[in-house]
Protein backbone atom coordinates (compact mmCIF):
# COMPACT_ATOMS: atom_id res chain seq x y z
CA UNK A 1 208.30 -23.10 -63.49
CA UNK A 2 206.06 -24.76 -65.86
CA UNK A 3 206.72 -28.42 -67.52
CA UNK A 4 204.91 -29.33 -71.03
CA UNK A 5 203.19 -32.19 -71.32
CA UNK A 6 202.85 -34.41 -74.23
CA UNK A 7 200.52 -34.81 -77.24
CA UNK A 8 196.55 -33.90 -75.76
CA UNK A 9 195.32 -33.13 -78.90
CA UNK A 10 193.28 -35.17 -81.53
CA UNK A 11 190.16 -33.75 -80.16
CA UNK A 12 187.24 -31.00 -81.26
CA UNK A 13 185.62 -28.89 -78.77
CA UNK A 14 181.78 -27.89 -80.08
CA UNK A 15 180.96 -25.48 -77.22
CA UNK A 16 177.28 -23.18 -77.43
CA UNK A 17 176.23 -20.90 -74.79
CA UNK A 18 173.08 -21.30 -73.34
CA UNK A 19 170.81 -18.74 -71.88
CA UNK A 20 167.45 -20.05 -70.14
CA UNK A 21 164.37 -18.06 -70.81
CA UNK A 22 162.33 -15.87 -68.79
CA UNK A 23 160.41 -18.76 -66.36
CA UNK A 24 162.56 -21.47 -66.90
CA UNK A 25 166.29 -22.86 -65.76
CA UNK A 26 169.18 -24.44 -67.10
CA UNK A 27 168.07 -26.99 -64.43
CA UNK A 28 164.84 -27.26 -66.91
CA UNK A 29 167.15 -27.56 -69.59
CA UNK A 30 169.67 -30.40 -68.38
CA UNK A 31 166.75 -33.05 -68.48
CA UNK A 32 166.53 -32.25 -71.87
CA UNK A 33 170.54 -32.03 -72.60
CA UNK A 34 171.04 -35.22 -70.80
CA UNK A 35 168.04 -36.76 -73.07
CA UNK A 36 169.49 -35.70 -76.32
CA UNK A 37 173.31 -36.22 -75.37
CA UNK A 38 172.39 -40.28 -74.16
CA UNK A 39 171.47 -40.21 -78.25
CA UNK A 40 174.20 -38.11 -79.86
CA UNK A 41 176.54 -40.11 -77.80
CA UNK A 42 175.68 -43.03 -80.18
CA UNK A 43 177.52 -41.50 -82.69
CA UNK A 44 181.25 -42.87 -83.70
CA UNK A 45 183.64 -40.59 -82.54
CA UNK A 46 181.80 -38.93 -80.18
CA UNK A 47 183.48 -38.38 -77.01
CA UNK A 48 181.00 -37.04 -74.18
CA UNK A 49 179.33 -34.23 -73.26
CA UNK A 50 179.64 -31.56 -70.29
CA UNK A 51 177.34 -28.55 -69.34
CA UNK A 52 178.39 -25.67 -66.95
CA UNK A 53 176.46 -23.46 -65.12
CA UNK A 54 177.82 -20.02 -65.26
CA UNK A 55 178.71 -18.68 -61.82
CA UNK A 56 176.32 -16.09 -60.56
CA UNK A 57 174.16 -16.63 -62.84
CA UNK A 58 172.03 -19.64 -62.64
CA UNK A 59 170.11 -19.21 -65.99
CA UNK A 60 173.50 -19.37 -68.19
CA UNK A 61 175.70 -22.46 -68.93
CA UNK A 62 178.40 -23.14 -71.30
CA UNK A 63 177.37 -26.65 -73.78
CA UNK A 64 180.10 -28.44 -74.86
CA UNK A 65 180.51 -31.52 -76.89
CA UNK A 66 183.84 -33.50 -77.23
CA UNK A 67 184.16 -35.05 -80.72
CA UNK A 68 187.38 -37.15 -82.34
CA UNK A 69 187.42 -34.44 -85.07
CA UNK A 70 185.39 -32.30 -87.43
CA UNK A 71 184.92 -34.90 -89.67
CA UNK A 72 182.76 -36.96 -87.07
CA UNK A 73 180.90 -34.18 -85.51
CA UNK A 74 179.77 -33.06 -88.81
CA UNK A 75 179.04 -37.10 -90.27
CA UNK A 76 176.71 -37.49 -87.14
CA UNK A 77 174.96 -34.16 -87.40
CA UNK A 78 173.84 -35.14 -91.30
CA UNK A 79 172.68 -38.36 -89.15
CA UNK A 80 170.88 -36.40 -86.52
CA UNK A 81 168.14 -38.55 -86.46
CA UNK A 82 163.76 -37.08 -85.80
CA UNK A 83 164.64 -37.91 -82.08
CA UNK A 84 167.20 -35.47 -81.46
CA UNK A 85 165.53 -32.92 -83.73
CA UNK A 86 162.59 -33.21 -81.65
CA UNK A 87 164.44 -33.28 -78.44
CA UNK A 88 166.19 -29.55 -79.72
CA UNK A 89 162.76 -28.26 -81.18
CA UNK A 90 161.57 -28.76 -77.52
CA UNK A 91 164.09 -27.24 -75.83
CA UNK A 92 163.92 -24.14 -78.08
CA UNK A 93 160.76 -23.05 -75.71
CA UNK A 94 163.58 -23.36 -72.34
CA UNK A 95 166.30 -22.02 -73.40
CA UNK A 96 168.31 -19.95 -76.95
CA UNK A 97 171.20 -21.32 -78.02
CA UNK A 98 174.33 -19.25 -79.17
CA UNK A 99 176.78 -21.22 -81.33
CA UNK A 100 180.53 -20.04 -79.95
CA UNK A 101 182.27 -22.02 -82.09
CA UNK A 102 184.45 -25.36 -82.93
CA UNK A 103 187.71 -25.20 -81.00
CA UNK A 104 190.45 -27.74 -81.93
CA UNK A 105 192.07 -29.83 -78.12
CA UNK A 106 195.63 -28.45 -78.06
CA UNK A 107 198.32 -30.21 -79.01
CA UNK A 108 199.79 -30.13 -76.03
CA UNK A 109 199.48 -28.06 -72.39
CA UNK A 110 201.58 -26.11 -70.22
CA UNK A 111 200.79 -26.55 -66.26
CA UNK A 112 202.35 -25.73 -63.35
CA UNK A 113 204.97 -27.59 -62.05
CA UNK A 114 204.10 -28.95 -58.64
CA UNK A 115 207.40 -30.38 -57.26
């Protein structure tokens, strides 16, 4: 039996895939990640960042940024700022970047009921 639980939403998922080139790791590319997240963190309405490392394959990870909304995510990228830009442009020798796309949180979730 599964219970619903109330409103989770409000959020925006920005989630890449990342793929570390031939040489390097995603371990290589976390310094980096954690680097430019401290920054973009900054931003209002940012919410945190996560990265996770694909299992069995230690050169893959998922990216994925937790915003408020749209609205923010897309006011701080027009804010970027030359130190994240350099920070990517770096990281662009590591790793490529696939864009999956902008995922809106749910508003609300089904889990299992545990009594």
């Amino acid at each position: 039996m599964f219970k619903p639980i109330s409103s989770v939403g409000g959020s925006l998922y920005y989630i890449f895939e990342v793929t570390a080139k031939e040489g390097h790791s995603i371990d290589e590319y976390a310094v980096s990640w954690m680097e430019a997240s401290a920054l973009i963190q900054r931003s209002p309405g940012a919410q945190g960042t996560r990265l996770h490392r694909k299992i069995g394959d230690d050169r893959r990870a998922l990216a994925i940024a937790t915003w408020d909304s749209k609205l923010a995510r897309d006011a701080a990228s027009v804010m970027g700022g030359e130190e994240v830009k350099a920070i990517i442009e770096a990281q662009a020798e590591l790793v490529s970047v696939q864009f999956v796309g902008e995922f809106d949180a749910p508003d609300w979730e089904v889990l299992p009921n545990t009594e």
